[in-house]
PDB file of N, CA and C in Angstrom:
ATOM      1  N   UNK A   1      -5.579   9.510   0.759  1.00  0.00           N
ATOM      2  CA  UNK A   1      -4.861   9.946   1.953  1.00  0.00           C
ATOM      3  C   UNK A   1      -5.780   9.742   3.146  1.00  0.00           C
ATOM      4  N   UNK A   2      -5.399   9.029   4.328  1.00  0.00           N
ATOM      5  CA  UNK A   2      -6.055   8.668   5.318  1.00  0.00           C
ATOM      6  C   UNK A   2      -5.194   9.318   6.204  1.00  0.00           C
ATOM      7  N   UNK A   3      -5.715  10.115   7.234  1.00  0.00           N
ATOM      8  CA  UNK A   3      -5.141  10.251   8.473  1.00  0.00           C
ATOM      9  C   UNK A   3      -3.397  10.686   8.492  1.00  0.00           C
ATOM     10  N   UNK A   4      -3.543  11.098   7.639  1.00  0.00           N
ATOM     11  CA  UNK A   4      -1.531  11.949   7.507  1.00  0.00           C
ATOM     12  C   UNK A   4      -1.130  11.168   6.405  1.00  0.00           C
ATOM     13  N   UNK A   5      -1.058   9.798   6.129  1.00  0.00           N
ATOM     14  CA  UNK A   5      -0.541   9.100   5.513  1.00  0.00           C
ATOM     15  C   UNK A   5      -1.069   8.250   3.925  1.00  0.00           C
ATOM     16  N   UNK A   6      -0.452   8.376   3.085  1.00  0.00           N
ATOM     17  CA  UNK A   6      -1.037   7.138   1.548  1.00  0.00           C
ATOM     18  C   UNK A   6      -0.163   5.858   1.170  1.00  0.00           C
ATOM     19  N   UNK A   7      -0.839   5.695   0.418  1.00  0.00           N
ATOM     20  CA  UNK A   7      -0.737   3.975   0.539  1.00  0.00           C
ATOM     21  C   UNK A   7      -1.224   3.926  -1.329  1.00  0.00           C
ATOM     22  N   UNK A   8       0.101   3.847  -2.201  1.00  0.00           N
ATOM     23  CA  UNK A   8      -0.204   3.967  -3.316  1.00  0.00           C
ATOM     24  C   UNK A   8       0.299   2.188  -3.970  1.00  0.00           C
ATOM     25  N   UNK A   9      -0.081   1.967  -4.743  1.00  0.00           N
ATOM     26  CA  UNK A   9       0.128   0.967  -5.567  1.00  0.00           C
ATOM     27  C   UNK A   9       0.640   0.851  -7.222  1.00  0.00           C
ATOM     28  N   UNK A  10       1.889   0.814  -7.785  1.00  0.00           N
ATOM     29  CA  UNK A  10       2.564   0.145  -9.126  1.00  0.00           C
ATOM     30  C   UNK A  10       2.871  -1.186  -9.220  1.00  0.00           C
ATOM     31  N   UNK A  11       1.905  -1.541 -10.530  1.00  0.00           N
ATOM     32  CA  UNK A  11       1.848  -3.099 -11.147  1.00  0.00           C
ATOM     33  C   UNK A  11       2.719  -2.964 -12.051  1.00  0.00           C
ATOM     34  N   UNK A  12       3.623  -3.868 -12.376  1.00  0.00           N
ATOM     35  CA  UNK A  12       4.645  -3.935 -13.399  1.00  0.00           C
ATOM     36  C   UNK A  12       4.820  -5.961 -13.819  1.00  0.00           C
ATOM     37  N   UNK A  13       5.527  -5.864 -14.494  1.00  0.00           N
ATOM     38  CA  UNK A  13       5.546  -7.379 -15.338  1.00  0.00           C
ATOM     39  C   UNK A  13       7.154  -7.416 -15.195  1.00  0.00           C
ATOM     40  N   UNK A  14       7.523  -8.820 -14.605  1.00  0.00           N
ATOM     41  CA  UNK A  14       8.817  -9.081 -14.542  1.00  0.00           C
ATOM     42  C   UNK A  14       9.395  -9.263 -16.349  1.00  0.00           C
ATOM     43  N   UNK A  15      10.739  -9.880 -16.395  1.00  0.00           N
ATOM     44  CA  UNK A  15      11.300 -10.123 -17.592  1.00  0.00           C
ATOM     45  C   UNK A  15      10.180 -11.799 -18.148  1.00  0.00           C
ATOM     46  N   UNK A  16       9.955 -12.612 -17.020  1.00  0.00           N
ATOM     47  CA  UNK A  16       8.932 -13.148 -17.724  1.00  0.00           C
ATOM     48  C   UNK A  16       7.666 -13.398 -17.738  1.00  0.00           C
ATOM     49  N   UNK A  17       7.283 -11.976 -17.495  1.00  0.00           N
ATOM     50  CA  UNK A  17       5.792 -11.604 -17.755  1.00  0.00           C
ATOM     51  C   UNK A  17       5.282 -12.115 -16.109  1.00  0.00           C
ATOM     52  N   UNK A  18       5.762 -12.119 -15.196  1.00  0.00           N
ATOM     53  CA  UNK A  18       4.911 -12.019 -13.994  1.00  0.00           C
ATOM     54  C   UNK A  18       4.468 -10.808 -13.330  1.00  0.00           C
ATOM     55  N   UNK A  19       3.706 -10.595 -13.010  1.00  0.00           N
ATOM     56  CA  UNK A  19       2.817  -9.315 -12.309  1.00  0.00           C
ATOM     57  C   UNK A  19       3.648  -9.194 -11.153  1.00  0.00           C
ATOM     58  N   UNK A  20       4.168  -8.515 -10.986  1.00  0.00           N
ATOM     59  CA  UNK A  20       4.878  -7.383  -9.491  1.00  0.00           C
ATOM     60  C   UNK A  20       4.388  -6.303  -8.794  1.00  0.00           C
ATOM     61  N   UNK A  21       4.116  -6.300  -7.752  1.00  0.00           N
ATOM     62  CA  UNK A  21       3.344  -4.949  -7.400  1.00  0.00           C
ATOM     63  C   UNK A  21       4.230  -4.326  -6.274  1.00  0.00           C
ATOM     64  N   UNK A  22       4.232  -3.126  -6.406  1.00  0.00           N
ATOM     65  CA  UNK A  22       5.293  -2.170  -5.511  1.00  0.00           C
ATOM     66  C   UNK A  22       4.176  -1.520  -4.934  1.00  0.00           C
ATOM     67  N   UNK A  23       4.717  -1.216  -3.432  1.00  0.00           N
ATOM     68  CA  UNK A  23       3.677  -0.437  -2.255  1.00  0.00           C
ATOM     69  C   UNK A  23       4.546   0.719  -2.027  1.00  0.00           C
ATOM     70  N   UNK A  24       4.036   1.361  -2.135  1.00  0.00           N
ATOM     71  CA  UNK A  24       4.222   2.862  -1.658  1.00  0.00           C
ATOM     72  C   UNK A  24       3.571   3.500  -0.026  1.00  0.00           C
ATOM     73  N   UNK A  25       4.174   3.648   1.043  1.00  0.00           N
ATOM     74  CA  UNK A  25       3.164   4.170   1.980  1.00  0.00           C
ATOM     75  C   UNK A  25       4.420   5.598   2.156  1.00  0.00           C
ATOM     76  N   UNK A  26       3.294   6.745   2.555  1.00  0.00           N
ATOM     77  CA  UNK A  26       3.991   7.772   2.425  1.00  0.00           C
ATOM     78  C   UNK A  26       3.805   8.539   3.297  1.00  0.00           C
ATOM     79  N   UNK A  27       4.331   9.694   3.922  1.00  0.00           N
ATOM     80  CA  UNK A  27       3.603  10.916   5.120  1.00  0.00           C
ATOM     81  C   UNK A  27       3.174  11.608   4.017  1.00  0.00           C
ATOM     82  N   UNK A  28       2.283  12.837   4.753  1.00  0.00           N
ATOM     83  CA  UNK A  28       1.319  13.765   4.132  1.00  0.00           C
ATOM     84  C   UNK A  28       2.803  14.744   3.782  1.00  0.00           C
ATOM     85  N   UNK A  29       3.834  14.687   4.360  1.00  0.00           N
ATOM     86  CA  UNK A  29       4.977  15.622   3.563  1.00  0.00           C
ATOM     87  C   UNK A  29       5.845  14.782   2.782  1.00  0.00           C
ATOM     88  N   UNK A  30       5.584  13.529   2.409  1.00  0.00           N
ATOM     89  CA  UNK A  30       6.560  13.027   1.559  1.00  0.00           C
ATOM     90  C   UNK A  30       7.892  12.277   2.431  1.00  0.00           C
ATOM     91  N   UNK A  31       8.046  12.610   3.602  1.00  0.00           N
ATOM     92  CA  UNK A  31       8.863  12.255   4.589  1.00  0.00           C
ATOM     93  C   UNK A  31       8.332  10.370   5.191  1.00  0.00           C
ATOM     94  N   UNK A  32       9.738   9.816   5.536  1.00  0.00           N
ATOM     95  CA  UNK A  32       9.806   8.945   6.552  1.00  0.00           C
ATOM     96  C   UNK A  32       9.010   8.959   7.704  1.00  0.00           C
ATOM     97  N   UNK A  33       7.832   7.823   7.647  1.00  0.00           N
ATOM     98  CA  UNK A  33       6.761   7.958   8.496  1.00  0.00           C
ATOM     99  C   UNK A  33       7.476   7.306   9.841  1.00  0.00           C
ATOM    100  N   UNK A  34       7.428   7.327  11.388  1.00  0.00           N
ATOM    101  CA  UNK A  34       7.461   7.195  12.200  1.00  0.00           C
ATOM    102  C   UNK A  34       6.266   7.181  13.049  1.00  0.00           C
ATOM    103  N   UNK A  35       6.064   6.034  14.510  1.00  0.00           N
ATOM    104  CA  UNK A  35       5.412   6.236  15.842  1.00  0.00           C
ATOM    105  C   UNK A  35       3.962   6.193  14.945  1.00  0.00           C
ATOM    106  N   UNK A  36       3.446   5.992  14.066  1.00  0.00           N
ATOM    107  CA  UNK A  36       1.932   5.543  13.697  1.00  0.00           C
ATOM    108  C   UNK A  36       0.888   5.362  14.320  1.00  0.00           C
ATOM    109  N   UNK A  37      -0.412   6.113  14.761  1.00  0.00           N
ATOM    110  CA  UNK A  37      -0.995   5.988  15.282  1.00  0.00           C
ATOM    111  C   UNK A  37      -2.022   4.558  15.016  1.00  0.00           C
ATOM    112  N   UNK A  38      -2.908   4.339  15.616  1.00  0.00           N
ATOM    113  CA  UNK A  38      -3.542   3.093  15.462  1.00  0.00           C
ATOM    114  C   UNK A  38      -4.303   3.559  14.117  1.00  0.00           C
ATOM    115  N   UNK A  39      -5.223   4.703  14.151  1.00  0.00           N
ATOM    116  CA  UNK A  39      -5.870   4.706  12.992  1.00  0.00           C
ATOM    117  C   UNK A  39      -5.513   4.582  11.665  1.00  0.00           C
ATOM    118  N   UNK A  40      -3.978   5.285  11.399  1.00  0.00           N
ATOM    119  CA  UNK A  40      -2.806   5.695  10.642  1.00  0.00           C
ATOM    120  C   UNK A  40      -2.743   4.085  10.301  1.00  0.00           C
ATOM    121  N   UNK A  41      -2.222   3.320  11.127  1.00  0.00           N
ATOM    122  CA  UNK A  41      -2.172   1.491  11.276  1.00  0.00           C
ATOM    123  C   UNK A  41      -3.242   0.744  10.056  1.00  0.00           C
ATOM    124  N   UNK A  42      -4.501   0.965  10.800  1.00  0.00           N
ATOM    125  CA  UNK A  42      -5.900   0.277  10.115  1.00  0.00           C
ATOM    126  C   UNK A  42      -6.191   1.389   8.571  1.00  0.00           C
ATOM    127  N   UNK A  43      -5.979   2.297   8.562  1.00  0.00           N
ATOM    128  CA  UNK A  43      -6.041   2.916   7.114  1.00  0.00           C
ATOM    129  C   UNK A  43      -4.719   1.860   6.326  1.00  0.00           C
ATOM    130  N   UNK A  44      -3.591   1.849   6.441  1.00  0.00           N
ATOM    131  CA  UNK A  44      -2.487   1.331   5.963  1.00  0.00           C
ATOM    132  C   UNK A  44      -2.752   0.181   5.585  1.00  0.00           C
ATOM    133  N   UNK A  45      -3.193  -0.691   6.522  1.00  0.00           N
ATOM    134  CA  UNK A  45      -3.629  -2.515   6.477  1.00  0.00           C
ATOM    135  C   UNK A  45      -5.009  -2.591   5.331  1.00  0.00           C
ATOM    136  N   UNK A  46      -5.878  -1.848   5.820  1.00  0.00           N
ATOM    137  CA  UNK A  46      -6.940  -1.631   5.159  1.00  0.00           C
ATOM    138  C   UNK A  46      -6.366  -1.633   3.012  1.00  0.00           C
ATOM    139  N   UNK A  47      -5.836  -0.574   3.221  1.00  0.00           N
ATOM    140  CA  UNK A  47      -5.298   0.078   1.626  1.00  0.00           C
ATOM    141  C   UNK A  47      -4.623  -1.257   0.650  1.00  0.00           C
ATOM    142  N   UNK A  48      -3.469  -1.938   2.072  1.00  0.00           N
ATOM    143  CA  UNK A  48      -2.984  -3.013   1.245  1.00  0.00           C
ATOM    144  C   UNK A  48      -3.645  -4.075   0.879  1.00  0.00           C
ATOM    145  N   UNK A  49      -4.763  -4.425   1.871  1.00  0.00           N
ATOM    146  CA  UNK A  49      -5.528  -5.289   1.452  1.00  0.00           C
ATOM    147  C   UNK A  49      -6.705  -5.429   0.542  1.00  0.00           C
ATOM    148  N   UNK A  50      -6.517  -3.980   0.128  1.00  0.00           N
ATOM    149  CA  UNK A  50      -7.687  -3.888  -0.616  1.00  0.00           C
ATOM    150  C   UNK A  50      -6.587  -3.925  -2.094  1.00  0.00           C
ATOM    151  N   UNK A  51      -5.660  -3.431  -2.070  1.00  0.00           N
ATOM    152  CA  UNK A  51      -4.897  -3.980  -3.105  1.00  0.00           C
ATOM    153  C   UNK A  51      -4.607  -5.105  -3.661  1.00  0.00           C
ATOM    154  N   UNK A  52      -4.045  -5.858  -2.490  1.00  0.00           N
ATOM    155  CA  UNK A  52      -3.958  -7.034  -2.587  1.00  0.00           C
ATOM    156  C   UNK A  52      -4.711  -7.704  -3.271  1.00  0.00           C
ATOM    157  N   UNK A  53      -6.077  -7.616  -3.188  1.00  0.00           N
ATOM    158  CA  UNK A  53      -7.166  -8.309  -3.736  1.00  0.00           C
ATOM    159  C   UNK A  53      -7.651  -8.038  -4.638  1.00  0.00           C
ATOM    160  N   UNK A  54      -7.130  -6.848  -5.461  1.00  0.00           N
ATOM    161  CA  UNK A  54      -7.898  -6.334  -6.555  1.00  0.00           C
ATOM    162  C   UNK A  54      -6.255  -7.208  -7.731  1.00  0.00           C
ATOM    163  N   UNK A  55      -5.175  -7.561  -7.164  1.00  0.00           N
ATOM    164  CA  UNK A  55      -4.433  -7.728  -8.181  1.00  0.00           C
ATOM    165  C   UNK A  55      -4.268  -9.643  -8.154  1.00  0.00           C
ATOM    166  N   UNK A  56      -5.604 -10.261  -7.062  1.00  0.00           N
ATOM    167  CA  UNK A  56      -5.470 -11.237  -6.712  1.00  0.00           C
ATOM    168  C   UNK A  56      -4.496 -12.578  -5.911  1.00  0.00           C
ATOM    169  N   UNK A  57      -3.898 -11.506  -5.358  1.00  0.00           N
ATOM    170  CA  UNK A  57      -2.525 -12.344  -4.612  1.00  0.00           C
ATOM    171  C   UNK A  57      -3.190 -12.641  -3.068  1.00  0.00           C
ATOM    172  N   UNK A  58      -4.397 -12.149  -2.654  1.00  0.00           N
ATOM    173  CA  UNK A  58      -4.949 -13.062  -1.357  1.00  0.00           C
ATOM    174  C   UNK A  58      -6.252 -12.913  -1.948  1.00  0.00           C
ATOM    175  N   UNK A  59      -6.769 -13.847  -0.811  1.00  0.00           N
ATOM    176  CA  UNK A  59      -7.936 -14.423  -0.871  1.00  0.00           C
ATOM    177  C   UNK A  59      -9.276 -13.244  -0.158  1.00  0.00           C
ATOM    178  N   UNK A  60     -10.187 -13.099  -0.073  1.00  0.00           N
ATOM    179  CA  UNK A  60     -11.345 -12.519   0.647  1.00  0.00           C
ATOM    180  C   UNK A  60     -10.942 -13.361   2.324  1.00  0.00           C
TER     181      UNK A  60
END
């Protein structure tokens, strides 16, 4: 949890075995996030990209 908001990640396997990944970003109440502050922003970007790269779909 960064700054009000998370940024969760589920890997799953299609019907023929391809890797899928579902993003989750959430408020600190579970609610529809709105108006995002900048930091709120760079925690968010930050989270996906660090995802991103751990399941290899971008580059460094």
């Amino acid at each position: 949890m960064g700054n009000g908001v998370s940024v969760s990640k589920e890997v799953t396997k299609n019907e023929t075995g391809e890797k899928e990944c579902t993003f989750s970003i959430t408020g600190s109440t579970q609610e529809y996030i709105s108006g995002l502050t900048t930091n709120q922003t760079l925690f968010i970007y930050k989270q996906l990209k660090e995802y991103l790269k751990e399941e290899n779909l971008i580059e460094e």
